[in-house]
Structures are given as C-alpha cells and as structure tokens.
C-alpha atoms as a PDB file:
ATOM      1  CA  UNK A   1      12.210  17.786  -4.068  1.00  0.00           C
ATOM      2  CA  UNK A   2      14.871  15.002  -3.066  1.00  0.00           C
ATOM      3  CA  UNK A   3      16.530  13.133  -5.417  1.00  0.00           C
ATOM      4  CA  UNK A   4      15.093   9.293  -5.992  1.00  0.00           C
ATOM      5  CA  UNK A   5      17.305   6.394  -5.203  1.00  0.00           C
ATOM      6  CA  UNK A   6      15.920   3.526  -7.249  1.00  0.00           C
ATOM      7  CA  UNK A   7      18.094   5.495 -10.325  1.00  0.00           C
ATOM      8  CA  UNK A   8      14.726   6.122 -12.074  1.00  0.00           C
ATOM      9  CA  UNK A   9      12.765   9.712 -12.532  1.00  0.00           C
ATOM     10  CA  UNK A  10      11.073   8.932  -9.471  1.00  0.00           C
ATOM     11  CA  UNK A  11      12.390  11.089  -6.507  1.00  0.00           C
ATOM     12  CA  UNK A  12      12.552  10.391  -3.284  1.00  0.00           C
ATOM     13  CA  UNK A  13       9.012  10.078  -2.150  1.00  0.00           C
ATOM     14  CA  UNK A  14       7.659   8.290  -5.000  1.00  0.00           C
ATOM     15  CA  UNK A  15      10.942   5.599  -4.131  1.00  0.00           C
ATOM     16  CA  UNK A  16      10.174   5.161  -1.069  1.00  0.00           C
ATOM     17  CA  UNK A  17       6.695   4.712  -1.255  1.00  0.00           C
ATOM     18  CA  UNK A  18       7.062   1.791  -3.620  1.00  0.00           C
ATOM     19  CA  UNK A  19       9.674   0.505  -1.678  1.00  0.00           C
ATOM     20  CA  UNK A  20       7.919   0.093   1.369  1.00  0.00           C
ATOM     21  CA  UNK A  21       4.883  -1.488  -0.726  1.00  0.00           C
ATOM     22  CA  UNK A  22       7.648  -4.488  -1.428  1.00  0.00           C
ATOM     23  CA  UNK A  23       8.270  -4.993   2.146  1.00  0.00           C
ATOM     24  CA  UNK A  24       4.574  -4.744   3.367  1.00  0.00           C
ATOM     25  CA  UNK A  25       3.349  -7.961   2.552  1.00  0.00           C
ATOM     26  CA  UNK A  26       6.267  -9.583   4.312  1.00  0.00           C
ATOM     27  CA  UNK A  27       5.703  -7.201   7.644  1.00  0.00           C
ATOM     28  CA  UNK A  28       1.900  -8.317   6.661  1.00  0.00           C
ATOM     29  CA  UNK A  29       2.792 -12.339   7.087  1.00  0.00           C
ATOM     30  CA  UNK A  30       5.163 -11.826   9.705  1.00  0.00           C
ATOM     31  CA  UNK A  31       2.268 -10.173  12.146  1.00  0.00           C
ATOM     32  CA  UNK A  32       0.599 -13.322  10.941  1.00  0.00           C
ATOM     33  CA  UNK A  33       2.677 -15.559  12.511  1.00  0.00           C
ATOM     34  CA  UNK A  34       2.530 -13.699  15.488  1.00  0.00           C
ATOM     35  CA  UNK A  35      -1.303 -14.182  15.835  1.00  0.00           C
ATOM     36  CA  UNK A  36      -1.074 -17.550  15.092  1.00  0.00           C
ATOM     37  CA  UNK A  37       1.761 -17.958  17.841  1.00  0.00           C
ATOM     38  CA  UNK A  38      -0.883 -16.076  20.141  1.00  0.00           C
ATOM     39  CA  UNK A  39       0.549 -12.554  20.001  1.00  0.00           C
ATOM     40  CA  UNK A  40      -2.513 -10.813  19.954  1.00  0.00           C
ATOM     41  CA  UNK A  41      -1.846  -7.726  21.150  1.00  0.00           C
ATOM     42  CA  UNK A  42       1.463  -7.478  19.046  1.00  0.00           C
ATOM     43  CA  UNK A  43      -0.164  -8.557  16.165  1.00  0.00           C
ATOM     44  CA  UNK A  44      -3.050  -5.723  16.776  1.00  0.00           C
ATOM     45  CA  UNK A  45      -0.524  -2.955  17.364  1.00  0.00           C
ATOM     46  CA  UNK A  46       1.858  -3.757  14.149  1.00  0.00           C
ATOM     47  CA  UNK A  47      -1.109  -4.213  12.172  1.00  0.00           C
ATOM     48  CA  UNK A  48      -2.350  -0.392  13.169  1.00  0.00           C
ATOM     49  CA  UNK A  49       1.395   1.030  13.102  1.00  0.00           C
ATOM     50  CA  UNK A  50       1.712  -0.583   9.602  1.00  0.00           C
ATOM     51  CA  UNK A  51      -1.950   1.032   8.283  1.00  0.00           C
ATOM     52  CA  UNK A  52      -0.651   4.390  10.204  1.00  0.00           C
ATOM     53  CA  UNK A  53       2.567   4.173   7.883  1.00  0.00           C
ATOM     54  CA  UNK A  54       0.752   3.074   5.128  1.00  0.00           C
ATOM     55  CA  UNK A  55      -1.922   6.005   5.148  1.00  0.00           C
ATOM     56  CA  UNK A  56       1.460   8.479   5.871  1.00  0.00           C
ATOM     57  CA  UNK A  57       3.122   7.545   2.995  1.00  0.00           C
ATOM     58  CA  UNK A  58      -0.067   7.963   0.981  1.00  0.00           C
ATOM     59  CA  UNK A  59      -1.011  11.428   2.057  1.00  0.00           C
ATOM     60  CA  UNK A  60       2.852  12.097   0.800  1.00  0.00           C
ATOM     61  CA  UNK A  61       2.842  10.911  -2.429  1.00  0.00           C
ATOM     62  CA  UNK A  62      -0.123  12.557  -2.968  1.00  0.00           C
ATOM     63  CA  UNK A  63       1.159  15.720  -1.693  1.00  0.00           C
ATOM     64  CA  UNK A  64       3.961  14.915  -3.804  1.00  0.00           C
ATOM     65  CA  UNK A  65       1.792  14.470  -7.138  1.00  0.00           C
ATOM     66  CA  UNK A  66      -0.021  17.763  -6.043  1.00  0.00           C
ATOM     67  CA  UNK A  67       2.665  20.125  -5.371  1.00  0.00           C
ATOM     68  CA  UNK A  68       5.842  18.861  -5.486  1.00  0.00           C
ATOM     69  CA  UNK A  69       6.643  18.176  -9.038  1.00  0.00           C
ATOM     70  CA  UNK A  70       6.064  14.289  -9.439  1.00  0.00           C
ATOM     71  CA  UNK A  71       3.310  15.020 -11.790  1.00  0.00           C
ATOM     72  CA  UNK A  72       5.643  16.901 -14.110  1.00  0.00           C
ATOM     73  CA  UNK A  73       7.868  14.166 -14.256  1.00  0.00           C
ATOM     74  CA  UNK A  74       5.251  11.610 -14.528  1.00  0.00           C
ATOM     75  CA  UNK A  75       4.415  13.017 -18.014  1.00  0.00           C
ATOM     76  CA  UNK A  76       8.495  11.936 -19.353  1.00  0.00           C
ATOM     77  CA  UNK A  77       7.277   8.371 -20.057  1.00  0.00           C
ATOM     78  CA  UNK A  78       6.854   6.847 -23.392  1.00  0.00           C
ATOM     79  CA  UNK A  79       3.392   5.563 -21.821  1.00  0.00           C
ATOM     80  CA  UNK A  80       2.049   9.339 -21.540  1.00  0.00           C
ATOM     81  CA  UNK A  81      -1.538   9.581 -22.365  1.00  0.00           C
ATOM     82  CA  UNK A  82      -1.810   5.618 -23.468  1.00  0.00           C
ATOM     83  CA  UNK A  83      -4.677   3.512 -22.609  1.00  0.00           C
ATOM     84  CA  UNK A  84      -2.083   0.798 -21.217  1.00  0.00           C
ATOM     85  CA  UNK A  85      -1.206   3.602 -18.971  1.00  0.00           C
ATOM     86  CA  UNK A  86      -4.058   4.228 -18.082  1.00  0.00           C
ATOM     87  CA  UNK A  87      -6.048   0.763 -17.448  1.00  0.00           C
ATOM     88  CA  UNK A  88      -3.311  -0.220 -15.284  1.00  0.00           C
ATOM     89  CA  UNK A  89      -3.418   3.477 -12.873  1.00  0.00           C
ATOM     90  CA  UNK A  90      -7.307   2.289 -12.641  1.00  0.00           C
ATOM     91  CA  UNK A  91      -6.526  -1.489 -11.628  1.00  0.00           C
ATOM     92  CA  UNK A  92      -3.953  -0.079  -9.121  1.00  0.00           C
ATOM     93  CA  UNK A  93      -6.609   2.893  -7.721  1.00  0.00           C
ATOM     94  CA  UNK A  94      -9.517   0.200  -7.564  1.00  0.00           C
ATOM     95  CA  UNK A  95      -6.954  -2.547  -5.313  1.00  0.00           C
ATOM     96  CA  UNK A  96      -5.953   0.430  -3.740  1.00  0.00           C
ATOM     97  CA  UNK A  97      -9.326   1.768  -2.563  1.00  0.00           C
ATOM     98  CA  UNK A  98     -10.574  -1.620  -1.676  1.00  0.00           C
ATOM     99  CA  UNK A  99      -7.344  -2.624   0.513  1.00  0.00           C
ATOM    100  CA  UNK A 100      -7.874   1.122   2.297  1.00  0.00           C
ATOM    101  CA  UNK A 101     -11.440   0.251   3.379  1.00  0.00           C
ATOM    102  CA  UNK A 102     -10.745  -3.254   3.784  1.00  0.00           C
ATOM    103  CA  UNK A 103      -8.138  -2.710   6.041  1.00  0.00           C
ATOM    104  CA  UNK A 104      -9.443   0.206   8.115  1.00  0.00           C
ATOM    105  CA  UNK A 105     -12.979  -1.674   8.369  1.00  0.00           C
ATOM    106  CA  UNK A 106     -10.789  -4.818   9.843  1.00  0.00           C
ATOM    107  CA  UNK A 107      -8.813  -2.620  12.003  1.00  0.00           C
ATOM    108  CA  UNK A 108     -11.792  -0.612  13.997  1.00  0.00           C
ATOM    109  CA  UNK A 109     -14.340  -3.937  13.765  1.00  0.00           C
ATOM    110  CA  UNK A 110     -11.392  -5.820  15.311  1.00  0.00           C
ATOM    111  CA  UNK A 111     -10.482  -3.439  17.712  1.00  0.00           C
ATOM    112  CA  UNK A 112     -14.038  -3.190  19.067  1.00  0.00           C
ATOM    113  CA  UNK A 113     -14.075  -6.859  19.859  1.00  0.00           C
ATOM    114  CA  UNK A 114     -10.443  -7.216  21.159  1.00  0.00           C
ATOM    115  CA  UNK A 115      -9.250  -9.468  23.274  1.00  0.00           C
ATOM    116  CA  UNK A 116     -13.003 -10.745  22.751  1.00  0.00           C
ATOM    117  CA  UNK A 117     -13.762 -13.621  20.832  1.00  0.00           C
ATOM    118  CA  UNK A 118     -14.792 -12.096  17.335  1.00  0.00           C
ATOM    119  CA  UNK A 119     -18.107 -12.739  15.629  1.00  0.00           C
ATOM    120  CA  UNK A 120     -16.365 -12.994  12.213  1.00  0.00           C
ATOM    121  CA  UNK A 121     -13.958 -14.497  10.479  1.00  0.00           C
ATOM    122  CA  UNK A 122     -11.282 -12.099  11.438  1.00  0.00           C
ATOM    123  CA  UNK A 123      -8.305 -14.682   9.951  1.00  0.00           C
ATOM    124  CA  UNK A 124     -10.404 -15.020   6.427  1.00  0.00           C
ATOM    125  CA  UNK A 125     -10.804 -11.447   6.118  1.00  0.00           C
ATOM    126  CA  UNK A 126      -7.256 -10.832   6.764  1.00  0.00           C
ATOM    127  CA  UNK A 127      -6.235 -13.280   4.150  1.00  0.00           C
ATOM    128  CA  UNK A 128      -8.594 -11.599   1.983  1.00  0.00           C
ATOM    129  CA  UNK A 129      -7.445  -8.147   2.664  1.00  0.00           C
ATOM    130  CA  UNK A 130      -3.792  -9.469   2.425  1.00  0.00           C
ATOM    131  CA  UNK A 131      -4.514 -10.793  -0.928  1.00  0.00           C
ATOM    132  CA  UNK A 132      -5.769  -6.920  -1.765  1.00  0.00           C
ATOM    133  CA  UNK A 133      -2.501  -5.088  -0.303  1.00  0.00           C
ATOM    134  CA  UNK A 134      -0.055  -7.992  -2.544  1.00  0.00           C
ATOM    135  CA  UNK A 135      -2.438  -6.664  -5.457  1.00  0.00           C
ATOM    136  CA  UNK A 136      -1.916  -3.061  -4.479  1.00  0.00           C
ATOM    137  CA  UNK A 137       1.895  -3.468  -4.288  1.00  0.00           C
ATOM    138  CA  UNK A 138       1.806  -5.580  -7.622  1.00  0.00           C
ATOM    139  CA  UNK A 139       0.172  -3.052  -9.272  1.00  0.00           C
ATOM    140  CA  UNK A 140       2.320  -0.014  -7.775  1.00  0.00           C
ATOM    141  CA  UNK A 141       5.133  -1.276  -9.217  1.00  0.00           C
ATOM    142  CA  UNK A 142       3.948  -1.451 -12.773  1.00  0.00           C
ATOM    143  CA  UNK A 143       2.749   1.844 -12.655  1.00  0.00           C
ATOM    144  CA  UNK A 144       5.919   2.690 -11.086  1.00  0.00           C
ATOM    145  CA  UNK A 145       7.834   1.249 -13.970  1.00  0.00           C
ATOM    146  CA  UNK A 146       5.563   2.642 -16.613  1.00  0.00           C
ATOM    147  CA  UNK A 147       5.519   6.156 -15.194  1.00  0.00           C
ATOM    148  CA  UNK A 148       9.170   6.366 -13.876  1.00  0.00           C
ATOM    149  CA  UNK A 149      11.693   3.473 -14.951  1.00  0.00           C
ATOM    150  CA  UNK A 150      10.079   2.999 -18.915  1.00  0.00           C
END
C-alpha cells in the first residue's frame, strides 16, 4: 500500500480517487462545450474515456477497501460506527449508483444513435446526469474527510 498525498490517512488510492472526482465535473463541462461547439465525436470519445477512468478508479478503491488495508484505516476516525457516518456513506452510495447507471445508460443509448439525430433529450439528460456526478464528488469528499482527514 502507497503512501497518500493529500497528508491524511488516506493512501494513495483512496487520494487519488477523490482527487480525480474534483476535476471530473470540470473535464464533464469542458466536453460540454465541445458538443455545443459541434465536436461530436470528441465529445463522445472523452465522455467514454472519462466513464472508462471513472469505472477504473472504482474497481480500485474497492479493491483497495477489500484487500489492501483502507478498511483498517477507515475505522481511525472519530466518526467510527456514528449514524452521521453513516447517513452520509448512504447519500454518497445512492448518487453514486444513480450517476453509474445514469451515465452508462446515456453512453450506450447515445452511442446507438450517433451521429443520428437522437430521439431524446440527450443535452437534458446530460445536465441531469452531470448534476448526479457534482453530487457524487460532493459527497466523496465528505466521506473522505470524515473517514480520513477528521
């Protein structure tokens, strides 16, 4: 296990991971702009390498949790075992769940229409699934500070 470098009890995965979450919504925005300057197929791809990223980091922190010690460490905060604890881990699973599907149902319904016109409101759904990921990252970062920082 690596060494953290926010200077919390985090290590490195758990840092980076929460890390990247502050620069998604910004990478989020930015393909955006590129749709709206008619960058389709740049916005597409950046959109799927950013999921693809997303999903990796995922799968590591939970690897992380499972076997390499983060869950150990987790239990040092003064918020072990507390219901504040705990009612914000299930507001950050349930954004967390929601911008997953969200994001993968956008992803493969837009991709089966593309370069087509779509059938839906691809930009509203975006926005809405952009609102989700913000709340994901929002939430992320008070667990982080609960569990890690506190």
């Amino acid at each position: 296990m690596l060494d953290g470098f926010l200077g919390t009890r985090g290590d490195f995965i758990v840092d980076l991971v929460i890390t990247v979450s502050g620069f998604l919504p910004f990478l989020m925005l930015f393909t955006f702009y590129l749709a709206a300057k008619g960058m389709y197929t740049l916005h597409r791809n950046l959109q799927i390498l950013l999921f693809i990223v997303v999903v990796g980091l995922v799968v590591a922190l939970e690897y992380d949790i499972q076997f390499g010690g983060l869950a150990e460490i987790s239990k040092m905060t003064p918020f072990k075992d507390s219901v504040a604890l705990l009612f914000v881990f299930a507001i950050h699973l349930f954004f967390a769940i929601t911008s997953f599907g969200g994001w993968l149902w956008l992803l493969i319904k837009s991709s089966k229409r593309y370069p087509k016109h779509f059938e839906f409101n691809h930009k509203k759904w975006g926005k809405l699934i952009f609102a989700d990921v913000v709340l994901t990252a929002i939430t992320g970062w008070i667990l982080y500070w609960m569990t890690f920082a506190a």
